[in-house]
PDB file of N, CA and C in Angstrom:
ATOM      1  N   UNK A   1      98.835 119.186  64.963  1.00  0.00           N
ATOM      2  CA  UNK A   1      97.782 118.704  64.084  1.00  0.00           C
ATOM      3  C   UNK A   1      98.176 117.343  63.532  1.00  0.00           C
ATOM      4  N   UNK A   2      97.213 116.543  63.472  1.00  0.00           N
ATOM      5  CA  UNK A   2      97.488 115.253  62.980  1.00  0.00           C
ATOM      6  C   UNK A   2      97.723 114.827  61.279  1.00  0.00           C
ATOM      7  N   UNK A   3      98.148 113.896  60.808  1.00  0.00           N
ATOM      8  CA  UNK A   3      99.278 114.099  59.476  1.00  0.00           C
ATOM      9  C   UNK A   3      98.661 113.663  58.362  1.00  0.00           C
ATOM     10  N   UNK A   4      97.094 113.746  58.291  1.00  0.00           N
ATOM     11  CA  UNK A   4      95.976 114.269  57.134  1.00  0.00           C
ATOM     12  C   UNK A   4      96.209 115.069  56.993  1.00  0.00           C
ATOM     13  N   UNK A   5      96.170 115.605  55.778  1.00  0.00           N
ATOM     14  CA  UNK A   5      96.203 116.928  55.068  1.00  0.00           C
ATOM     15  C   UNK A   5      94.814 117.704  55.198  1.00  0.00           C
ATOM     16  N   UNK A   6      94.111 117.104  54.991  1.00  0.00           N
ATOM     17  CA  UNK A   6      92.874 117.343  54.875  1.00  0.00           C
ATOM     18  C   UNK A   6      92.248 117.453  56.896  1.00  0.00           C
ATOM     19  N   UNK A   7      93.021 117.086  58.057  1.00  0.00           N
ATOM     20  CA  UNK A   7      92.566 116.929  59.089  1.00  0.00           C
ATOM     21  C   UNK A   7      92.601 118.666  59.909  1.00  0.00           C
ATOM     22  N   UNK A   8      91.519 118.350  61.227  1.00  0.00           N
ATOM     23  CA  UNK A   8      91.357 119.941  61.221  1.00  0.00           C
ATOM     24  C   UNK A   8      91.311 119.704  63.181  1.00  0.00           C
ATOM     25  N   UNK A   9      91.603 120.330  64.079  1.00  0.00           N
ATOM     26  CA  UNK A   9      91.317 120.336  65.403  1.00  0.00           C
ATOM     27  C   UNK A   9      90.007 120.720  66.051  1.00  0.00           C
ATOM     28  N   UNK A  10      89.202 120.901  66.879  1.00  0.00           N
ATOM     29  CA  UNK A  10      88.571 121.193  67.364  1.00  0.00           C
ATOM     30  C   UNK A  10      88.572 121.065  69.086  1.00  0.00           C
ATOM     31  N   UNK A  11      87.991 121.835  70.372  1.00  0.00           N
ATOM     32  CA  UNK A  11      88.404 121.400  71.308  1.00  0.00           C
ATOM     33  C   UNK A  11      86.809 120.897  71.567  1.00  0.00           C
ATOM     34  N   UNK A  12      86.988 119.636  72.761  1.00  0.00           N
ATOM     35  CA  UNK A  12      85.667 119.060  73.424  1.00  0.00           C
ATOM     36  C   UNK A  12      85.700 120.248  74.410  1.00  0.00           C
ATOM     37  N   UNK A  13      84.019 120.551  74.898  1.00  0.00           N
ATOM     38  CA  UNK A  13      83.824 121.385  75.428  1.00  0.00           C
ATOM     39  C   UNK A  13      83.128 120.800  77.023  1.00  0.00           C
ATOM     40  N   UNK A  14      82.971 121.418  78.080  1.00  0.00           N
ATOM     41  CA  UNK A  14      82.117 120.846  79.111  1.00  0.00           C
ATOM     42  C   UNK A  14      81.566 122.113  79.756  1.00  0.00           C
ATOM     43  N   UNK A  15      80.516 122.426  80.009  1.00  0.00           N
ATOM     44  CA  UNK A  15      79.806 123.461  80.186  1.00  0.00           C
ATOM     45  C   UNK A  15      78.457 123.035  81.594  1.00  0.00           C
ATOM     46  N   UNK A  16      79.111 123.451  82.373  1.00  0.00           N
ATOM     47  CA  UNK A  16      78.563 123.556  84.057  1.00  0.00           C
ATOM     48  C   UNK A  16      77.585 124.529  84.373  1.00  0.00           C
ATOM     49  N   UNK A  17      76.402 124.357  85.267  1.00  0.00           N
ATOM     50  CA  UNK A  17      76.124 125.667  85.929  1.00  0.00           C
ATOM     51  C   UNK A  17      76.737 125.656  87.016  1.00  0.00           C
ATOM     52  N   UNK A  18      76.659 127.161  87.220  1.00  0.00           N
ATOM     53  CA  UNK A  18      77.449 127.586  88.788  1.00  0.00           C
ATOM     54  C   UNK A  18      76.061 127.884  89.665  1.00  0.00           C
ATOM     55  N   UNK A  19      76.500 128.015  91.231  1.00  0.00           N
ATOM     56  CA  UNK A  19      75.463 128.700  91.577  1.00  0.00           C
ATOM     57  C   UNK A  19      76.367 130.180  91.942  1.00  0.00           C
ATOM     58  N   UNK A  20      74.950 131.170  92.299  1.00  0.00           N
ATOM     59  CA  UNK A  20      76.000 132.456  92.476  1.00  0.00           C
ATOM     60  C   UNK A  20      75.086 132.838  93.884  1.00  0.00           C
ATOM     61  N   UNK A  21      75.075 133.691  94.604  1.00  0.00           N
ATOM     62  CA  UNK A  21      74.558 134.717  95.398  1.00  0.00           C
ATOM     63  C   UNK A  21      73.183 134.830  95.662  1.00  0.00           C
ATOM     64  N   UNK A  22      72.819 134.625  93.777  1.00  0.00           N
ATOM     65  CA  UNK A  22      71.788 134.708  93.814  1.00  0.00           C
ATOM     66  C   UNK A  22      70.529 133.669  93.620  1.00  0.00           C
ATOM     67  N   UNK A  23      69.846 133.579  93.765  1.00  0.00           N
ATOM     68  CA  UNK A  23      68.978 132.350  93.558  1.00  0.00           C
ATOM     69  C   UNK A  23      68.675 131.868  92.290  1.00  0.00           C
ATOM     70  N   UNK A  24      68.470 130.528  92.341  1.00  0.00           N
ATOM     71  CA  UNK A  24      68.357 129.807  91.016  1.00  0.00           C
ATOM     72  C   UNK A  24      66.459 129.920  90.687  1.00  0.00           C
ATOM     73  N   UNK A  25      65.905 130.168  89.512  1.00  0.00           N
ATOM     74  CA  UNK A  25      64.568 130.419  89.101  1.00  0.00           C
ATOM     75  C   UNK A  25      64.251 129.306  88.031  1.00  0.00           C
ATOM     76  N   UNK A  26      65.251 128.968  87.622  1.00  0.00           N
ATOM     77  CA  UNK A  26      65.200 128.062  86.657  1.00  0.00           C
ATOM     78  C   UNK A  26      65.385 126.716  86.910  1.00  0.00           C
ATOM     79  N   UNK A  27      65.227 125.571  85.654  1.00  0.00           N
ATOM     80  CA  UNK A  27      65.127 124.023  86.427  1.00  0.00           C
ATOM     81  C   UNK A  27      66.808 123.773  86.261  1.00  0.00           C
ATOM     82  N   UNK A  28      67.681 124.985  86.731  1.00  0.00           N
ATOM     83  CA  UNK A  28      69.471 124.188  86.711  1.00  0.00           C
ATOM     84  C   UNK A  28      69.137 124.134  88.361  1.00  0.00           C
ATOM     85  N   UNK A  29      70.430 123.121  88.016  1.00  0.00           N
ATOM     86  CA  UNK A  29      71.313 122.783  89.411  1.00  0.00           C
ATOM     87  C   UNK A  29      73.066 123.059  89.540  1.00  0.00           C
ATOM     88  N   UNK A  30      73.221 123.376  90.250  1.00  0.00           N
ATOM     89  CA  UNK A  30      74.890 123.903  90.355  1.00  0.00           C
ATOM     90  C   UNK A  30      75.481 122.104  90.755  1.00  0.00           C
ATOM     91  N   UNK A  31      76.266 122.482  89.602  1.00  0.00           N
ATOM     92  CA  UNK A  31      77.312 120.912  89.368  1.00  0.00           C
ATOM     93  C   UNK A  31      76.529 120.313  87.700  1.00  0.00           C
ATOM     94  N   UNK A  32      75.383 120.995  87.098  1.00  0.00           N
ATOM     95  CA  UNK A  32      75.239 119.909  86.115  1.00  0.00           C
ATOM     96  C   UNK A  32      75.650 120.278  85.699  1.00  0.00           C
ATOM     97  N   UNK A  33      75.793 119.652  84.184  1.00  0.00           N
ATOM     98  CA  UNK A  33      76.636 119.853  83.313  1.00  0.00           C
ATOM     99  C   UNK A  33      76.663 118.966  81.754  1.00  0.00           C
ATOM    100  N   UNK A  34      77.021 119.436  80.744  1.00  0.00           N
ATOM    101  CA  UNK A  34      76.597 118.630  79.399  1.00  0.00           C
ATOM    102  C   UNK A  34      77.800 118.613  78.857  1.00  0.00           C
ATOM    103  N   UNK A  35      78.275 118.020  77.953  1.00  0.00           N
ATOM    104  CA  UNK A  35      79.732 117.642  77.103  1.00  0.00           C
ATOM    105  C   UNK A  35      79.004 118.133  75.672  1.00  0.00           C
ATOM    106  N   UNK A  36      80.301 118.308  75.075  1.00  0.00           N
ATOM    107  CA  UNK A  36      80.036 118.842  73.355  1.00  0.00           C
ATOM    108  C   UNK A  36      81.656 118.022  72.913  1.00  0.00           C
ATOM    109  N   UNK A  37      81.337 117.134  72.272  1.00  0.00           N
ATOM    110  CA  UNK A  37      82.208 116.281  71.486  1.00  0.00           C
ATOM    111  C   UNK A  37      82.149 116.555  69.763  1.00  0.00           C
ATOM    112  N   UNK A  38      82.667 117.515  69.342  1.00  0.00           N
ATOM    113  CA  UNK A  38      82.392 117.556  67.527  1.00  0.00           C
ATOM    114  C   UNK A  38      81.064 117.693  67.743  1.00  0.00           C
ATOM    115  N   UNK A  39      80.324 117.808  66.842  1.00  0.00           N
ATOM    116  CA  UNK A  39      78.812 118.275  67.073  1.00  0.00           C
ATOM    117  C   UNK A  39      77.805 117.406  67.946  1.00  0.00           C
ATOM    118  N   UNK A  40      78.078 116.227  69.033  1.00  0.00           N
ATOM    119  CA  UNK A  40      77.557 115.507  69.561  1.00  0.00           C
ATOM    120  C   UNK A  40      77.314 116.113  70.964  1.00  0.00           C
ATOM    121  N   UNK A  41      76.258 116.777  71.447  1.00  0.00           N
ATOM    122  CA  UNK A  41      76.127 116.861  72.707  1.00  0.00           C
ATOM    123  C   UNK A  41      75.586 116.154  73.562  1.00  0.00           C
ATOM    124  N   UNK A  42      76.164 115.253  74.784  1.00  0.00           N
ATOM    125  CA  UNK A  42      76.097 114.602  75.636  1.00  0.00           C
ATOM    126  C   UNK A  42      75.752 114.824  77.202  1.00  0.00           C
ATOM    127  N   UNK A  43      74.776 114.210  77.329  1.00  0.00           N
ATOM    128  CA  UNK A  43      74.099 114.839  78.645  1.00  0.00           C
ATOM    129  C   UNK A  43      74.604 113.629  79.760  1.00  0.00           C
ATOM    130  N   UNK A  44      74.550 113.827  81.281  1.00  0.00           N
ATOM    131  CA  UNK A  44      74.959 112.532  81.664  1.00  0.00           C
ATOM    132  C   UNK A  44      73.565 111.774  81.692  1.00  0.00           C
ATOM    133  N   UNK A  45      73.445 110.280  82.272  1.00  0.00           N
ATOM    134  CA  UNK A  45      72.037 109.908  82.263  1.00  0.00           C
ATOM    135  C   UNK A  45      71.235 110.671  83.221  1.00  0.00           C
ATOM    136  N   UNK A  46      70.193 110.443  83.093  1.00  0.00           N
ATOM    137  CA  UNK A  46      68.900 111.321  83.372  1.00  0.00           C
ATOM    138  C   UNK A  46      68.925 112.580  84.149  1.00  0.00           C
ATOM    139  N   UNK A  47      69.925 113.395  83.469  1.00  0.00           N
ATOM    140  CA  UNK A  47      70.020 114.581  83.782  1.00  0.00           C
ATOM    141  C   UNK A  47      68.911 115.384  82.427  1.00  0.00           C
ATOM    142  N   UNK A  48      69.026 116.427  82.928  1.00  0.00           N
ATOM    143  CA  UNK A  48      68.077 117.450  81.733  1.00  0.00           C
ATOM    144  C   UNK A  48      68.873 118.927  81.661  1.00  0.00           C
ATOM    145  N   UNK A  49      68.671 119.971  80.840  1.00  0.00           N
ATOM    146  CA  UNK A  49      69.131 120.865  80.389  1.00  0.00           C
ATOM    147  C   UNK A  49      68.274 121.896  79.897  1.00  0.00           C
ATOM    148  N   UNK A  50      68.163 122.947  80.585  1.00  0.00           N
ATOM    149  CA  UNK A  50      67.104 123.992  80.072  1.00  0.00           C
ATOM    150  C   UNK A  50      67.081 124.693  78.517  1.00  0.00           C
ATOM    151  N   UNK A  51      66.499 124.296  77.712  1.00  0.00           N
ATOM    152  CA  UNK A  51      66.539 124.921  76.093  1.00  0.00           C
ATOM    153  C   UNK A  51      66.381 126.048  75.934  1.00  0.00           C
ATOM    154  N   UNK A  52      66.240 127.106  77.213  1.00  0.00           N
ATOM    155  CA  UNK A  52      66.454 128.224  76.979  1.00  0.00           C
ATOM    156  C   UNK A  52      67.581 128.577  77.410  1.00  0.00           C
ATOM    157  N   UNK A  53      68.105 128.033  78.354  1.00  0.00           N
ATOM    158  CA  UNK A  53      69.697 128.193  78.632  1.00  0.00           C
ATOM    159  C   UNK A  53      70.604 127.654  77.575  1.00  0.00           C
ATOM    160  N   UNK A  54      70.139 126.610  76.608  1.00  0.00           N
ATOM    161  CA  UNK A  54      71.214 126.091  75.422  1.00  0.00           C
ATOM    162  C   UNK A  54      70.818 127.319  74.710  1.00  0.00           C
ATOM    163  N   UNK A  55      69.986 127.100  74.249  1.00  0.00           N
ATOM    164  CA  UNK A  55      69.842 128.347  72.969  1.00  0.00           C
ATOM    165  C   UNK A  55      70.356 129.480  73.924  1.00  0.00           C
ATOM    166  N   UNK A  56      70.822 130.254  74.439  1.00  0.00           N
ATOM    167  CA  UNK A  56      72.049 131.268  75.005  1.00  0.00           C
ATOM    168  C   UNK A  56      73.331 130.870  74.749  1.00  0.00           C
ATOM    169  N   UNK A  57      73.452 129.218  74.606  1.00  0.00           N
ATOM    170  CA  UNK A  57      75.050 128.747  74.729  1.00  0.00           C
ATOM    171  C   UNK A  57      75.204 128.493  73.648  1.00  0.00           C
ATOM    172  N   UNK A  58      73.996 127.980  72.691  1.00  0.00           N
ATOM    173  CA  UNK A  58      74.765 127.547  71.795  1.00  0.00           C
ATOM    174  C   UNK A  58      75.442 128.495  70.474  1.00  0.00           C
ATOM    175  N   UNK A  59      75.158 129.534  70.054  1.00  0.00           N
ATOM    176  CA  UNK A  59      75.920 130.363  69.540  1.00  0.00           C
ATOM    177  C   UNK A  59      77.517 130.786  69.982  1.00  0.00           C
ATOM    178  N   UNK A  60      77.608 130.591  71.384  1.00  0.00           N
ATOM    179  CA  UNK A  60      78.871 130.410  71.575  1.00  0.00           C
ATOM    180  C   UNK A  60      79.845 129.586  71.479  1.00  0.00           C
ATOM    181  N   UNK A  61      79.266 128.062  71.234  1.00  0.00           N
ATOM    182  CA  UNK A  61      80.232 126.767  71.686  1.00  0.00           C
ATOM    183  C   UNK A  61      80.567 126.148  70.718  1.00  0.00           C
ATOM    184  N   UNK A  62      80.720 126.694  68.966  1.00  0.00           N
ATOM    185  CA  UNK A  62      80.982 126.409  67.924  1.00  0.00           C
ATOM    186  C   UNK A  62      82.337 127.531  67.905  1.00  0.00           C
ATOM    187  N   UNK A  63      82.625 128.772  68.195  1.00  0.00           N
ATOM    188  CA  UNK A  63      83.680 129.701  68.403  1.00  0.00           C
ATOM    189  C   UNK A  63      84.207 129.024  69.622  1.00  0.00           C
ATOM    190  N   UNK A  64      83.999 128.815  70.479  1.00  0.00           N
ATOM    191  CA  UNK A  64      84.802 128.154  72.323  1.00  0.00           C
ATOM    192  C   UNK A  64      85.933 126.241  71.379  1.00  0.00           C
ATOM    193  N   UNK A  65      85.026 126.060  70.384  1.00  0.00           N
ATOM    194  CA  UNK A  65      85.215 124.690  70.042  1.00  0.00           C
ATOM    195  C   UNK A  65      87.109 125.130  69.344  1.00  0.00           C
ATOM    196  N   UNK A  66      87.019 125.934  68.781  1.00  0.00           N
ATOM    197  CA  UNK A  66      87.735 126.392  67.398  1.00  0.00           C
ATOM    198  C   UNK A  66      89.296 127.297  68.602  1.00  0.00           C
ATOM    199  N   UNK A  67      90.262 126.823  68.346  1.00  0.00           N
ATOM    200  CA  UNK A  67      91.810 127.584  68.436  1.00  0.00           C
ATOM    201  C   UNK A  67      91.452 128.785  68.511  1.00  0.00           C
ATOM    202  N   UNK A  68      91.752 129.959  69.251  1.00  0.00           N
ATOM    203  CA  UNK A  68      91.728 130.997  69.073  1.00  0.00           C
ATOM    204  C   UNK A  68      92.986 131.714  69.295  1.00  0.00           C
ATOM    205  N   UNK A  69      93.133 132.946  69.202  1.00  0.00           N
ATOM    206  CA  UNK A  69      94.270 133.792  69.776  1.00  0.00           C
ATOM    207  C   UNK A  69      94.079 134.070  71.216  1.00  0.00           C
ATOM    208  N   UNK A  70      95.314 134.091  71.876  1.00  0.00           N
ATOM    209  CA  UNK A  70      95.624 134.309  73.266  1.00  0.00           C
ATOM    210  C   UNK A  70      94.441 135.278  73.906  1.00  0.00           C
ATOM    211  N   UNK A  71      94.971 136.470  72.513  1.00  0.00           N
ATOM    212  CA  UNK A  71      94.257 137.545  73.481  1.00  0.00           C
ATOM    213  C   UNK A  71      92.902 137.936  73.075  1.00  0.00           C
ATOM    214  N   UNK A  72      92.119 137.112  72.336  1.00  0.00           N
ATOM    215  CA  UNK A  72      90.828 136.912  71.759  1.00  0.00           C
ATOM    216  C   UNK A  72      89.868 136.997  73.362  1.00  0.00           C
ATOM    217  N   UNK A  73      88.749 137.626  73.557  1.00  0.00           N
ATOM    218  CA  UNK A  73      87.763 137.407  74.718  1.00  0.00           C
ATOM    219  C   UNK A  73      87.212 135.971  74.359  1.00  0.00           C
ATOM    220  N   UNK A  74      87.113 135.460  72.567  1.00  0.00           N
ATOM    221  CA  UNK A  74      86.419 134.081  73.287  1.00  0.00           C
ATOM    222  C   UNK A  74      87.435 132.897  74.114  1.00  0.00           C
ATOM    223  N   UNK A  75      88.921 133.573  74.015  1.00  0.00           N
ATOM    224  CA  UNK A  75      89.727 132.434  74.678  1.00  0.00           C
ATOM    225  C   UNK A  75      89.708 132.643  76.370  1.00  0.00           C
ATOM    226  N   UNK A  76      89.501 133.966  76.578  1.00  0.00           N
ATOM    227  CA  UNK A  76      89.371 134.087  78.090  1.00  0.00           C
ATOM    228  C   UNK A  76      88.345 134.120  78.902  1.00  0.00           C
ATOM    229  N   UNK A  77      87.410 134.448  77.972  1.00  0.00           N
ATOM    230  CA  UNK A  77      85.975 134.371  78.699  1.00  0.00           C
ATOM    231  C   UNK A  77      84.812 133.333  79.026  1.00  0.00           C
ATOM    232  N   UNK A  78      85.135 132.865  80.035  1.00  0.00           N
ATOM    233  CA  UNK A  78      84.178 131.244  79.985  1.00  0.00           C
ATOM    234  C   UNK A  78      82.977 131.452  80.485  1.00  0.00           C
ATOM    235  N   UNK A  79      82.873 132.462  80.994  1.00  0.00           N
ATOM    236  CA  UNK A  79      81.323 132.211  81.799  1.00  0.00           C
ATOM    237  C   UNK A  79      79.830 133.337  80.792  1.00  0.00           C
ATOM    238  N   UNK A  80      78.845 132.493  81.020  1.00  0.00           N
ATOM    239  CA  UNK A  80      77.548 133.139  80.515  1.00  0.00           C
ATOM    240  C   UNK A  80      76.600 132.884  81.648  1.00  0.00           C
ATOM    241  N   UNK A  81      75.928 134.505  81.659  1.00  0.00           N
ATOM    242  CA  UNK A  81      74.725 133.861  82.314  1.00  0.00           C
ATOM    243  C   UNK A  81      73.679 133.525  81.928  1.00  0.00           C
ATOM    244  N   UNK A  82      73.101 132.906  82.630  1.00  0.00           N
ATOM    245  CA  UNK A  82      70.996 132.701  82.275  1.00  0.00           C
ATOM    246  C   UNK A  82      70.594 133.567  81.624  1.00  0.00           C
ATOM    247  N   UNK A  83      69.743 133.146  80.762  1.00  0.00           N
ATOM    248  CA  UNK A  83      69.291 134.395  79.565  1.00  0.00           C
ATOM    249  C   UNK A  83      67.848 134.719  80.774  1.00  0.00           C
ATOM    250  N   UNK A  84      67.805 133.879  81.681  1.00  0.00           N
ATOM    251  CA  UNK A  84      65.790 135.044  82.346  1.00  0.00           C
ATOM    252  C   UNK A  84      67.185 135.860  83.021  1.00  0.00           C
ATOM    253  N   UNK A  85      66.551 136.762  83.144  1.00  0.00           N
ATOM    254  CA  UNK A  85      67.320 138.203  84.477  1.00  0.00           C
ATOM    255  C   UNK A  85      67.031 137.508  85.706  1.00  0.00           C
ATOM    256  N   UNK A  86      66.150 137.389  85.732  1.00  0.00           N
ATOM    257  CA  UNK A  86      66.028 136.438  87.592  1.00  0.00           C
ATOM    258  C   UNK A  86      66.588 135.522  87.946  1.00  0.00           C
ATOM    259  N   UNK A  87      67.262 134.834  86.785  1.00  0.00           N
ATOM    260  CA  UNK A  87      67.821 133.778  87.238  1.00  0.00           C
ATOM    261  C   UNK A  87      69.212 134.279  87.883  1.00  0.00           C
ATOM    262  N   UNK A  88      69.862 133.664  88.963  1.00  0.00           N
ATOM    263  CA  UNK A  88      71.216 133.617  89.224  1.00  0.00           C
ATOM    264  C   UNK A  88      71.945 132.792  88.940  1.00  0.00           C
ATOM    265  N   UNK A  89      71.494 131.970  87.949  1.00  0.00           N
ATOM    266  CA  UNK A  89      72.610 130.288  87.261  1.00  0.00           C
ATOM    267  C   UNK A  89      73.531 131.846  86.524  1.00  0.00           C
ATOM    268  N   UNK A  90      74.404 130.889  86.314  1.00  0.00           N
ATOM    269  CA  UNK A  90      75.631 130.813  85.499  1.00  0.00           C
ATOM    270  C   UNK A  90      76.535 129.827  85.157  1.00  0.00           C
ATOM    271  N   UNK A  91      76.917 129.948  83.803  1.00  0.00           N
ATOM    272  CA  UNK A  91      77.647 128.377  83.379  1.00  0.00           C
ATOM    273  C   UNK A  91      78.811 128.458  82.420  1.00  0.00           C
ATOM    274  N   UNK A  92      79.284 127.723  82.766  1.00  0.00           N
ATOM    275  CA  UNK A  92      81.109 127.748  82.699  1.00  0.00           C
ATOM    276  C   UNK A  92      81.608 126.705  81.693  1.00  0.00           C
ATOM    277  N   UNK A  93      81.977 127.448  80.670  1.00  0.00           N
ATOM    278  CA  UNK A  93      82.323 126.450  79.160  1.00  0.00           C
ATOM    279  C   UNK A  93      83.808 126.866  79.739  1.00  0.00           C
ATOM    280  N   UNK A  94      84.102 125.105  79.315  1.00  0.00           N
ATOM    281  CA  UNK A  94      85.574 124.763  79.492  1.00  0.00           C
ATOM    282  C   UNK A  94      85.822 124.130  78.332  1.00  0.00           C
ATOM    283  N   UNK A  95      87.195 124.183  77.839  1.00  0.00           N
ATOM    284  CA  UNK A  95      88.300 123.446  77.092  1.00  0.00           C
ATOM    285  C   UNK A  95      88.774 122.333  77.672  1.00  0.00           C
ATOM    286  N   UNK A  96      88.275 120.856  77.238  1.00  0.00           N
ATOM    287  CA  UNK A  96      88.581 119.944  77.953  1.00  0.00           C
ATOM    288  C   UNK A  96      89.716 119.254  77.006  1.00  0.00           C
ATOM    289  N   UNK A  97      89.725 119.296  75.728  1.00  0.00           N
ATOM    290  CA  UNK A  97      90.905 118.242  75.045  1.00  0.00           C
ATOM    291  C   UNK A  97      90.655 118.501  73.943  1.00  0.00           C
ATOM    292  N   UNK A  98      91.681 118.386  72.851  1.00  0.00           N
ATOM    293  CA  UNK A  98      91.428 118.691  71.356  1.00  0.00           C
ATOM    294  C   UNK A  98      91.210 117.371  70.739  1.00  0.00           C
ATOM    295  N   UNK A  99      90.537 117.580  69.882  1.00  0.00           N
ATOM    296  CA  UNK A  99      89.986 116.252  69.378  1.00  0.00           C
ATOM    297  C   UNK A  99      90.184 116.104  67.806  1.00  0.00           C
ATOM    298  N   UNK A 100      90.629 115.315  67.000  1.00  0.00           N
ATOM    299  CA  UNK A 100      90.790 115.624  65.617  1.00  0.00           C
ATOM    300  C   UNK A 100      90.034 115.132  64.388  1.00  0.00           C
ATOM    301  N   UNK A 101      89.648 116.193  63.447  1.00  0.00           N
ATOM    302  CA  UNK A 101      88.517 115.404  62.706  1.00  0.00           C
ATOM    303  C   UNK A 101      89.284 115.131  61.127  1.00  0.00           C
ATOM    304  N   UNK A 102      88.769 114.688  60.261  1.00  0.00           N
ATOM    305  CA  UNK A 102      89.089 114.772  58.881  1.00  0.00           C
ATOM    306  C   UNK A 102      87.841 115.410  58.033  1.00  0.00           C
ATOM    307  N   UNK A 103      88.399 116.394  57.355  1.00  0.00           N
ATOM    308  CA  UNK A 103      87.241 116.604  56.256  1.00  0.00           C
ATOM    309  C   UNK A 103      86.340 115.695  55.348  1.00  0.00           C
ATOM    310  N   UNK A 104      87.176 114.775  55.031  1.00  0.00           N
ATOM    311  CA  UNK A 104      86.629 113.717  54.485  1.00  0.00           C
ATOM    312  C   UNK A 104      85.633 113.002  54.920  1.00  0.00           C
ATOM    313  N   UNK A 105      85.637 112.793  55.936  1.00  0.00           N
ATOM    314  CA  UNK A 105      84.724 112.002  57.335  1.00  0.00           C
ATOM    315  C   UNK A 105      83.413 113.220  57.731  1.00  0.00           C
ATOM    316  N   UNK A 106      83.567 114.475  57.556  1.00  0.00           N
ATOM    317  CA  UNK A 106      82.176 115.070  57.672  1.00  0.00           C
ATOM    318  C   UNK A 106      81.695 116.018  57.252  1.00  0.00           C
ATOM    319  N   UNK A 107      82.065 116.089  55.739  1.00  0.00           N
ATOM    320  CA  UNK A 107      81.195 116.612  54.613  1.00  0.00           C
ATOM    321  C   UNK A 107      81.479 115.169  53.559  1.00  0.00           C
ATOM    322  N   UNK A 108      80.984 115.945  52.264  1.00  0.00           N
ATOM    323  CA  UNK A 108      81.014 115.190  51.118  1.00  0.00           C
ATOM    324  C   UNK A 108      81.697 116.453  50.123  1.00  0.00           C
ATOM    325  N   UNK A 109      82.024 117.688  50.357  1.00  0.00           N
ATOM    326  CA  UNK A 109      82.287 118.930  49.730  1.00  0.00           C
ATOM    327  C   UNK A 109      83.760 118.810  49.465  1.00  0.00           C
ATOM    328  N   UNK A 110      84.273 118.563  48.524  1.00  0.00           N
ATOM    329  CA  UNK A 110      85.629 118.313  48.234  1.00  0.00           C
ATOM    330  C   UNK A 110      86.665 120.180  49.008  1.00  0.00           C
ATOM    331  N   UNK A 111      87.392 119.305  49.240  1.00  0.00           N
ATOM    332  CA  UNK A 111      88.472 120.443  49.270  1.00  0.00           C
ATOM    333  C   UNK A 111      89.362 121.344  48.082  1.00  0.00           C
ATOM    334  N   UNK A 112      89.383 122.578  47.962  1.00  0.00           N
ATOM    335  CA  UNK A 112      89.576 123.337  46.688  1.00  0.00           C
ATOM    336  C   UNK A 112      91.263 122.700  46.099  1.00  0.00           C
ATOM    337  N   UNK A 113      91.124 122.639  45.558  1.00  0.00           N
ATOM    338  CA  UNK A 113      92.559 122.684  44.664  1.00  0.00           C
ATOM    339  C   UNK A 113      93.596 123.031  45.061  1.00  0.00           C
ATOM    340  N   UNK A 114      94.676 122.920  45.833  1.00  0.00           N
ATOM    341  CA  UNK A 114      95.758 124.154  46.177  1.00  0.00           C
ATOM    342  C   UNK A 114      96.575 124.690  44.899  1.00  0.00           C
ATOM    343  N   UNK A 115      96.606 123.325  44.183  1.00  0.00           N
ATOM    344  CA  UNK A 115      97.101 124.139  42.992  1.00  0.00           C
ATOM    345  C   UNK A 115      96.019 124.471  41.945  1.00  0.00           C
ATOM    346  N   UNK A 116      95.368 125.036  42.395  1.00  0.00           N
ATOM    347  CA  UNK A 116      94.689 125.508  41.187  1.00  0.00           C
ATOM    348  C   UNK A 116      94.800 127.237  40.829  1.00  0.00           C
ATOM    349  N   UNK A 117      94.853 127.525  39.765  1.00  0.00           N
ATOM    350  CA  UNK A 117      95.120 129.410  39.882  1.00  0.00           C
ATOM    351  C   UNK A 117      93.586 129.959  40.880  1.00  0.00           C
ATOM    352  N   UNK A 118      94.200 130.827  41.232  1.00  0.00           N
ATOM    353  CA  UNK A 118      93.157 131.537  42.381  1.00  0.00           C
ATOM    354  C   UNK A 118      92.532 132.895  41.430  1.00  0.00           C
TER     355      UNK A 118
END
């Protein structure tokens, strides 16, 4: 961790569809793919991203972002599928690099006291 007191880790994320077996129903393509930098998600140029496939991911990629324990399922488990049933996409959140933020830099909510009585 970097030598703010106040500084905190997070990992950048990159999140692919796969293709599988089964056929794709939806507007993915196997190889796209979107970046999650701290809350900035990045698409490449004129690519697109199905909002029903984010809204499936995105409840996950705020826990995928965050350190976990070894033996935690969100540290081992990368893949989700397509929220239609017909679809055969599937997409693959990866841990690409830790990135470091400061509290200071993105709230305005002071940090509690350490010495203060609890």
């Amino acid at each position: 961790m970097a030598s703010h007191p106040d500084s905190f880790e997070l990992y950048d994320l990159r999140v692919q569809v796969l293709a599988t077996s089964r056929p794709m129903v939806c507007s993915h393509h196997a190889g796209d793919f979107f970046e999650l930098h701290g809350e900035n998600l990045i698409l490449p140029p004129g690519q697109s991203f199905s909002i029903y496939a984010l809204a499936a991911l995105l409840p996950l990629l705020p826990a995928k972002q965050r350190v976990t324990h070894p033996n935690d399922w969100m540290t081992t488990d990368a893949e989700v599928a397509c929220p239609d049933p017909n679809c055969g996409a599937r997409f693959r959140i990866t841990r690409t690099g830790l990135r470091t933020f400061r509290h200071s830099e993105v709230t305005t909510v002071p940090l509690p006291d350490p010495n203060a009585p609890v």
